[in-house]
Protein backbone atom coordinates (compact mmCIF):
# COMPACT_ATOMS: atom_id res chain seq x y z
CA UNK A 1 72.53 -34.80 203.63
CA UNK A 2 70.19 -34.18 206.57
CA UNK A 3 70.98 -32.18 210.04
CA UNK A 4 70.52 -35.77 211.57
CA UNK A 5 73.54 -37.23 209.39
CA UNK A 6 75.77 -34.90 210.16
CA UNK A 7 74.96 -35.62 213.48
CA UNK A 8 75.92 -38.91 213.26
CA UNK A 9 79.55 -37.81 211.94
CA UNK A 10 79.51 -35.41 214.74
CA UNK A 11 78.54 -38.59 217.64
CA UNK A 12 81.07 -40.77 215.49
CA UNK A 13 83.90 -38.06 216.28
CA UNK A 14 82.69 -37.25 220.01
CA UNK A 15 84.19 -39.95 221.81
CA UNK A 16 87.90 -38.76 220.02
CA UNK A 17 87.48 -35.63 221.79
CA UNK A 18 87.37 -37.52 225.44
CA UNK A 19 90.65 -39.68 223.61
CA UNK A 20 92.92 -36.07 222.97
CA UNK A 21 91.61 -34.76 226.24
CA UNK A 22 92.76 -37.74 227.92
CA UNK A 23 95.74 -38.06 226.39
CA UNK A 24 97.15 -34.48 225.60
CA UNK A 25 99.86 -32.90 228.41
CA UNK A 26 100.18 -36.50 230.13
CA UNK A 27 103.32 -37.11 231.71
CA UNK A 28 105.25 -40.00 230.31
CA UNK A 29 102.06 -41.15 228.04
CA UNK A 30 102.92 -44.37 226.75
CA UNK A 31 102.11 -44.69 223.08
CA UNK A 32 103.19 -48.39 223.16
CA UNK A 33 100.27 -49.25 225.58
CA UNK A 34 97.80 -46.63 225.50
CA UNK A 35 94.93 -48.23 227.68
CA UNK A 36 97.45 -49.42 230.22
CA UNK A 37 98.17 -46.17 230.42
CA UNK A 38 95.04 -44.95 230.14
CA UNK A 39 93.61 -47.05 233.55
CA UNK A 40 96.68 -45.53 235.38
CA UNK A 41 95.60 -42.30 235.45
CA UNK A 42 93.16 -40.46 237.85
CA UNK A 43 91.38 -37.24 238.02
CA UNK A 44 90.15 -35.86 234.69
CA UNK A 45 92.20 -38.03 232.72
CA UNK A 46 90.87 -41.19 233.86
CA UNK A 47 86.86 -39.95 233.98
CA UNK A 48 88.17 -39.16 230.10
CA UNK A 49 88.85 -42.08 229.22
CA UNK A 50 85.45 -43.42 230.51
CA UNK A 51 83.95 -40.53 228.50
CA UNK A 52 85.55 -41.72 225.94
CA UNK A 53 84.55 -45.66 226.41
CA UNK A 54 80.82 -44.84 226.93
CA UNK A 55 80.08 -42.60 224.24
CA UNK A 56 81.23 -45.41 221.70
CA UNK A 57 78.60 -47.40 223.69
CA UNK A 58 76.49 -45.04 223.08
CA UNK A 59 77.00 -44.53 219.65
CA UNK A 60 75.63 -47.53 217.88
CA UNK A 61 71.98 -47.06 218.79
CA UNK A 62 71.92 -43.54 218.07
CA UNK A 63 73.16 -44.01 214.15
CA UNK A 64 71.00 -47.18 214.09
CA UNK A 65 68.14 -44.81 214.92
CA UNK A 66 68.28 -42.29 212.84
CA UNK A 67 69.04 -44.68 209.73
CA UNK A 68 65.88 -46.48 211.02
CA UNK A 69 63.76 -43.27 211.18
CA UNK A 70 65.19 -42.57 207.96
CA UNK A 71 63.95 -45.85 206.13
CA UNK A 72 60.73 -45.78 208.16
CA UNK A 73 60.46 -41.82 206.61
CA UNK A 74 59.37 -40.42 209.69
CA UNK A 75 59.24 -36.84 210.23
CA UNK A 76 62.46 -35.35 208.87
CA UNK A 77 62.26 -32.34 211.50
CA UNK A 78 61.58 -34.40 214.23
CA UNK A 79 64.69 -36.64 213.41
CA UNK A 80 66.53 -33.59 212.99
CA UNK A 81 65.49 -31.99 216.38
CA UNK A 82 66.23 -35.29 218.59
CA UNK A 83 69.56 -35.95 216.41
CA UNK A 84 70.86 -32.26 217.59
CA UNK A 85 69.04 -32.78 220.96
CA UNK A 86 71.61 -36.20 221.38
CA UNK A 87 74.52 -34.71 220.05
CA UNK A 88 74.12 -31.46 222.59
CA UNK A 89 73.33 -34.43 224.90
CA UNK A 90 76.26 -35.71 224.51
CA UNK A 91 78.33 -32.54 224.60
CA UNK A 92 77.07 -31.74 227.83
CA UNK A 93 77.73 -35.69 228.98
CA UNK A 94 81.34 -34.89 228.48
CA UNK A 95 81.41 -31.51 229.83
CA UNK A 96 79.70 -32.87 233.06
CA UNK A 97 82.00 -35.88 233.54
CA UNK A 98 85.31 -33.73 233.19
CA UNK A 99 83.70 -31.19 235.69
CA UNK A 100 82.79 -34.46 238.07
CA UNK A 101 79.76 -33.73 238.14
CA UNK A 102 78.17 -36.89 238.40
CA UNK A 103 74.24 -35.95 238.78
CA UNK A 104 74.29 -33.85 235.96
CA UNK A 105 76.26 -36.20 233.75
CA UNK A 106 73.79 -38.80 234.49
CA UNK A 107 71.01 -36.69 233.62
CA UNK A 108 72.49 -35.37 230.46
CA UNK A 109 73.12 -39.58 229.89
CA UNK A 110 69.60 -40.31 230.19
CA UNK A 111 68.73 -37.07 227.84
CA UNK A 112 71.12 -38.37 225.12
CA UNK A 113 69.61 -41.90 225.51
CA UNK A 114 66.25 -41.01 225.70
CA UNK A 115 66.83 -38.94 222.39
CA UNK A 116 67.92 -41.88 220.79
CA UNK A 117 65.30 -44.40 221.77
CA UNK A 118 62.66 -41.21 220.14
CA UNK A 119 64.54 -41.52 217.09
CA UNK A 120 64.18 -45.12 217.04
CA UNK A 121 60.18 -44.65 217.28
CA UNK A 122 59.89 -42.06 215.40
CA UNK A 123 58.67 -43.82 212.49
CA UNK A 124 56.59 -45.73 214.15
């Protein structure tokens, strides 16, 4: 398997990590109806959750990219480099939007994006 695969494992699991961190010490969570729950909270809990939300939108354009760049056989180290560059991306997207740190999220956003949308044209 290529670094860029396991990246997509890695992406596929990311958004799980905004889920526990969400979730884990709440008061009272309410396993019956989690994303009631869920939109009740505030503070990092809540920007969690949207963590959580937009890196599955994320998602689906990254792992269509790299199996894209894959069938297009573009440069295996260049889909390598972008896949880790999204996936650190990513990383730092979450990091940033528990901090509240909204500038640097949204940079760290557009990084992750823009790493996908290179994937996508690599092969071209």
């Amino acid at each position: 398997m290529t670094t860029a695969y396991w990246c997509v494992l890695v992406a596929g699991l990311l958004p799980y990590v905004a889920t526990l961190t969400a979730k884990m010490g709440g008061e009272r969570f309410d396993n019956r109806n989690p994303r009631q729950w869920l939109g009740s909270q505030a503070g990092y809990r809540l920007r969690a959750n949207s963590a959580q939300l937009n890196s599955f939108e994320a998602f689906p354009l990254f792992a269509a990219a790299v199996i894209i760049a894959h069938q297009l056989q573009a440069p295996q180290a260049r889909i390598d480099v972008l896949a880790v560059t999204f996936v650190v991306a990513r990383l730092l997207y979450l990091a940033f939007y528990l901090a509240d740190q909204s500038l640097l999220r949204s940079l760290a956003w557009f990084a992750g994006i823009g790493s996908a949308v290179a994937i996508f044209v690599a092969g071209a």
